[in-house]
C-alpha atoms as a PDB file:
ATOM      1  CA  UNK A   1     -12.210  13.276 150.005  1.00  0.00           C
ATOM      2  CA  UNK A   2      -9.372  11.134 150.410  1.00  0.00           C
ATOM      3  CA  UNK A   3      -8.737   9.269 154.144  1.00  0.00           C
ATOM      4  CA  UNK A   4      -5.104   8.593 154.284  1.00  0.00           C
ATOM      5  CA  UNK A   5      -5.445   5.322 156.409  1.00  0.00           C
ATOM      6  CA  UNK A   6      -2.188   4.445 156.589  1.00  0.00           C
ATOM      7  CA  UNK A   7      -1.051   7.747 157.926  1.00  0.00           C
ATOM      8  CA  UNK A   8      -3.970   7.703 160.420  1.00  0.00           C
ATOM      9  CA  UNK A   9      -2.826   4.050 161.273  1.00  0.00           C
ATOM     10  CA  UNK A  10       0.754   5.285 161.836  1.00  0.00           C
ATOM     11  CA  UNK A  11      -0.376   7.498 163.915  1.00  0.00           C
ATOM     12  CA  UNK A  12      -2.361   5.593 166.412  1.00  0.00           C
ATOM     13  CA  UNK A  13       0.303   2.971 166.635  1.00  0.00           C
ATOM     14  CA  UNK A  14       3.550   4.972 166.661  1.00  0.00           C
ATOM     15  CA  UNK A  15       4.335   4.805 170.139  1.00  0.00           C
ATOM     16  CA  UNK A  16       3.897   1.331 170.249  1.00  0.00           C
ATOM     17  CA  UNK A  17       6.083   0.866 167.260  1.00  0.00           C
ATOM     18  CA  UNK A  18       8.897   2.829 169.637  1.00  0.00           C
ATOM     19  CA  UNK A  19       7.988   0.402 172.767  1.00  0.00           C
ATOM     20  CA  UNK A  20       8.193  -2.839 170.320  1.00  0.00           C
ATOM     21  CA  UNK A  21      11.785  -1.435 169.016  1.00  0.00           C
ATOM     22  CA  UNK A  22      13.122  -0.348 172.181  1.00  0.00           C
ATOM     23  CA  UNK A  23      12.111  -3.894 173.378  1.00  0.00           C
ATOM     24  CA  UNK A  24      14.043  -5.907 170.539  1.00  0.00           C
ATOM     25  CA  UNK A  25      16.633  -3.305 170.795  1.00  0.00           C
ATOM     26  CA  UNK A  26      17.325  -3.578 174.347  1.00  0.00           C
ATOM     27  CA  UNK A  27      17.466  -7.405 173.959  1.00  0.00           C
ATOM     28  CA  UNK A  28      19.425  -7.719 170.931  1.00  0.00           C
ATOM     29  CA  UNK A  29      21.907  -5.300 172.214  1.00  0.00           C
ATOM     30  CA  UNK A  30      22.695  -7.417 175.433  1.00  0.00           C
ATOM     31  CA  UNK A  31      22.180 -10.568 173.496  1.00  0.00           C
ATOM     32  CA  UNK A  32      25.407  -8.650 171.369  1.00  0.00           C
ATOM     33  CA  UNK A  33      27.301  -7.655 174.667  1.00  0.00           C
ATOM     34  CA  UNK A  34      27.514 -11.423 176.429  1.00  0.00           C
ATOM     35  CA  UNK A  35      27.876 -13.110 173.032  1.00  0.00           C
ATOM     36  CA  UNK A  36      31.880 -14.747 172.816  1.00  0.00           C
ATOM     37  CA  UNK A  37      31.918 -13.109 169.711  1.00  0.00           C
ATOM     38  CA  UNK A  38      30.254 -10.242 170.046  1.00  0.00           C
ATOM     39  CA  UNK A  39      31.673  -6.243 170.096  1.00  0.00           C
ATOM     40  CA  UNK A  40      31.518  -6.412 173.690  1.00  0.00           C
ATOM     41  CA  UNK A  41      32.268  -9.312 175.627  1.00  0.00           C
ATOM     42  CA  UNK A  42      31.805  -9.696 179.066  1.00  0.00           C
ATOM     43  CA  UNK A  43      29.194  -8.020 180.940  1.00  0.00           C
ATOM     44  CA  UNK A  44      26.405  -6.027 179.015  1.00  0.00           C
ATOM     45  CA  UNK A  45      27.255  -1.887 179.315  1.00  0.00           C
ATOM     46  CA  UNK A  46      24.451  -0.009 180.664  1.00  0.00           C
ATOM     47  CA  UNK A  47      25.639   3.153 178.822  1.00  0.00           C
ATOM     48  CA  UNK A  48      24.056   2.125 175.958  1.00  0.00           C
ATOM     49  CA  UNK A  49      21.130   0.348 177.152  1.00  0.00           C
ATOM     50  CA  UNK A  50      20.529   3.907 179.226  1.00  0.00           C
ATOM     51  CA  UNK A  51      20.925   6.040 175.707  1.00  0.00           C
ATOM     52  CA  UNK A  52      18.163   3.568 174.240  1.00  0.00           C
ATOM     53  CA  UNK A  53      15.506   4.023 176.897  1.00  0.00           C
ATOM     54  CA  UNK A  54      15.680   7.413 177.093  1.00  0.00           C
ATOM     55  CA  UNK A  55      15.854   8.023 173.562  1.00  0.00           C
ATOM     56  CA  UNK A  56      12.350   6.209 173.227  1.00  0.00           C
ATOM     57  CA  UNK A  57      10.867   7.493 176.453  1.00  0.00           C
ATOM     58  CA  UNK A  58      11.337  11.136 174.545  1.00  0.00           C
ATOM     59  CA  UNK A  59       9.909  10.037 171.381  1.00  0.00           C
ATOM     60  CA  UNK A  60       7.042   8.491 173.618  1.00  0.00           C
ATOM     61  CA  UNK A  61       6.922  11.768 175.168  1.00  0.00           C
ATOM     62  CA  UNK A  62       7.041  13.971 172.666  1.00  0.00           C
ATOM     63  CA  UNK A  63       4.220  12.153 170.853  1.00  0.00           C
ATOM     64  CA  UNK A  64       2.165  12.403 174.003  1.00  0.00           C
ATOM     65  CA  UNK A  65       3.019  16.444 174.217  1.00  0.00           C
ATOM     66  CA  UNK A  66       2.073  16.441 170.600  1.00  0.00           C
ATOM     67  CA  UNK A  67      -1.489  14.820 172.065  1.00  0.00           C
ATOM     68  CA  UNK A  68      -2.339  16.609 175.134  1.00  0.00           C
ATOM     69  CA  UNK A  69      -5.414  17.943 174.293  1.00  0.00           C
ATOM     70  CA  UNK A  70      -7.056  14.832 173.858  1.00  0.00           C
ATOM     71  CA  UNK A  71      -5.937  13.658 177.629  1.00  0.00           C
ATOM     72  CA  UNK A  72      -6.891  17.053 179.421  1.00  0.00           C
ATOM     73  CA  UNK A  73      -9.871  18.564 177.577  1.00  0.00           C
ATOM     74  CA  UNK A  74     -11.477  16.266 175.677  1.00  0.00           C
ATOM     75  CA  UNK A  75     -15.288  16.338 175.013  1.00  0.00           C
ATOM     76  CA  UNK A  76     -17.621  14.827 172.969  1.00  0.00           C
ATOM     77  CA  UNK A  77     -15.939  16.433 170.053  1.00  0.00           C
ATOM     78  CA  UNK A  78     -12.266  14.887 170.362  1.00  0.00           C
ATOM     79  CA  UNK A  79     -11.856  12.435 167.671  1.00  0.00           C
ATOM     80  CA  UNK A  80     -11.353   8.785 168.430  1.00  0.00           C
ATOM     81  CA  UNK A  81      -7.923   9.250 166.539  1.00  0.00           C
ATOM     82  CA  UNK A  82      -6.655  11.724 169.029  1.00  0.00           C
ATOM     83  CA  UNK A  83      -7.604   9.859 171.863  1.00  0.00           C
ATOM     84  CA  UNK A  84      -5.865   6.717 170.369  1.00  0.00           C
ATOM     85  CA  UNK A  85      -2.804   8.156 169.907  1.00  0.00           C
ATOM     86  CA  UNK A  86      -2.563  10.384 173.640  1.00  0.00           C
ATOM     87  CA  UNK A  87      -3.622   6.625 175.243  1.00  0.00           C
ATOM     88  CA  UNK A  88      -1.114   4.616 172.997  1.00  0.00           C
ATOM     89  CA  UNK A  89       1.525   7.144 173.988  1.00  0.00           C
ATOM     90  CA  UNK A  90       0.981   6.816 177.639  1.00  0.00           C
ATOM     91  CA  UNK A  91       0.443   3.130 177.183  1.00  0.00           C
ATOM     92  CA  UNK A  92       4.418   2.739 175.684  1.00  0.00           C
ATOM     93  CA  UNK A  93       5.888   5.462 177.771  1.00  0.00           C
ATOM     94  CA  UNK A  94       4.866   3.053 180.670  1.00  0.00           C
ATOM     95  CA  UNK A  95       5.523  -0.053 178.937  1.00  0.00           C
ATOM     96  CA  UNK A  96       9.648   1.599 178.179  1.00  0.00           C
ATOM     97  CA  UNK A  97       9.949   1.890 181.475  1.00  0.00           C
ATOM     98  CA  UNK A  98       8.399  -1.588 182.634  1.00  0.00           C
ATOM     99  CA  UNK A  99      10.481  -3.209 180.573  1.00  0.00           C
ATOM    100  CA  UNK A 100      13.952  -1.458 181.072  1.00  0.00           C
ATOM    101  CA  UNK A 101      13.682  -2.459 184.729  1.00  0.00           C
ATOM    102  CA  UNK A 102      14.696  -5.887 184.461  1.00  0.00           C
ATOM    103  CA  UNK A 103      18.468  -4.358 182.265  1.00  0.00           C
ATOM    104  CA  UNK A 104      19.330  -2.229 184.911  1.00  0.00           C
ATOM    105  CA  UNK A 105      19.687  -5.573 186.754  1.00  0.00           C
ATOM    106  CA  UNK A 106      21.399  -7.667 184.593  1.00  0.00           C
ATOM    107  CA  UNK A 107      25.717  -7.879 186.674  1.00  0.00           C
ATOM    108  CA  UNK A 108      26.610 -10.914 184.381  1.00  0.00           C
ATOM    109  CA  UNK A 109      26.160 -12.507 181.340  1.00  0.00           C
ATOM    110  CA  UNK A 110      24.990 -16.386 181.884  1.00  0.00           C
END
């Protein structure tokens, strides 16, 4: 029988592949905004910056949805793979939101 790691893998780690992008994202974007050259100059737009976080705190989300029955009635039965992926889910959908605090902040570029 074949295993399909890599799909399994994907799996497990999705959701922190969306925290990890929203991260860079969110950076990159504002790092774009208060550049002199940049499409935006002046201070960073929160329109934007709002779109992102809630994009990936509904992929986070929805991958957690896609999970539930591994958080609410798991037994001895519930594969280590389902667990994975319902905890990595919550894990990012927290970790989205602890690091989008510090953006809604931001009044100025330096």
């Amino acid at each position: 029988m074949r295993e399909r790691f890599f799909r399994k893998l994907i799996r497990g780690t999705l959701p922190l592949l969306v925290w990890a992008a929203h991260f860079a994202g969110s950076y990159v974007l504002v790092a774009a905004q208060c550049s002199p050259a940049g499409f935006a100059p002046g201070s960073p737009h929160r329109l934007p910056l709002a779109l992102m976080t809630v994009i990936a705190l509904a992929i986070c989300a929805a991958l957690a949805w896609h999970t539930r029955h591994a958080l609410g009635g798991a037994d001895e039965h519930t594969p280590l793979l389902d667990r994975a992926a319902a905890l990595t889910a919550l894990l990012a959908f927290a970790g989205i939101a602890w690091t989008s605090v510090p953006l809604w902040f931001v009044d100025s570029c330096a």
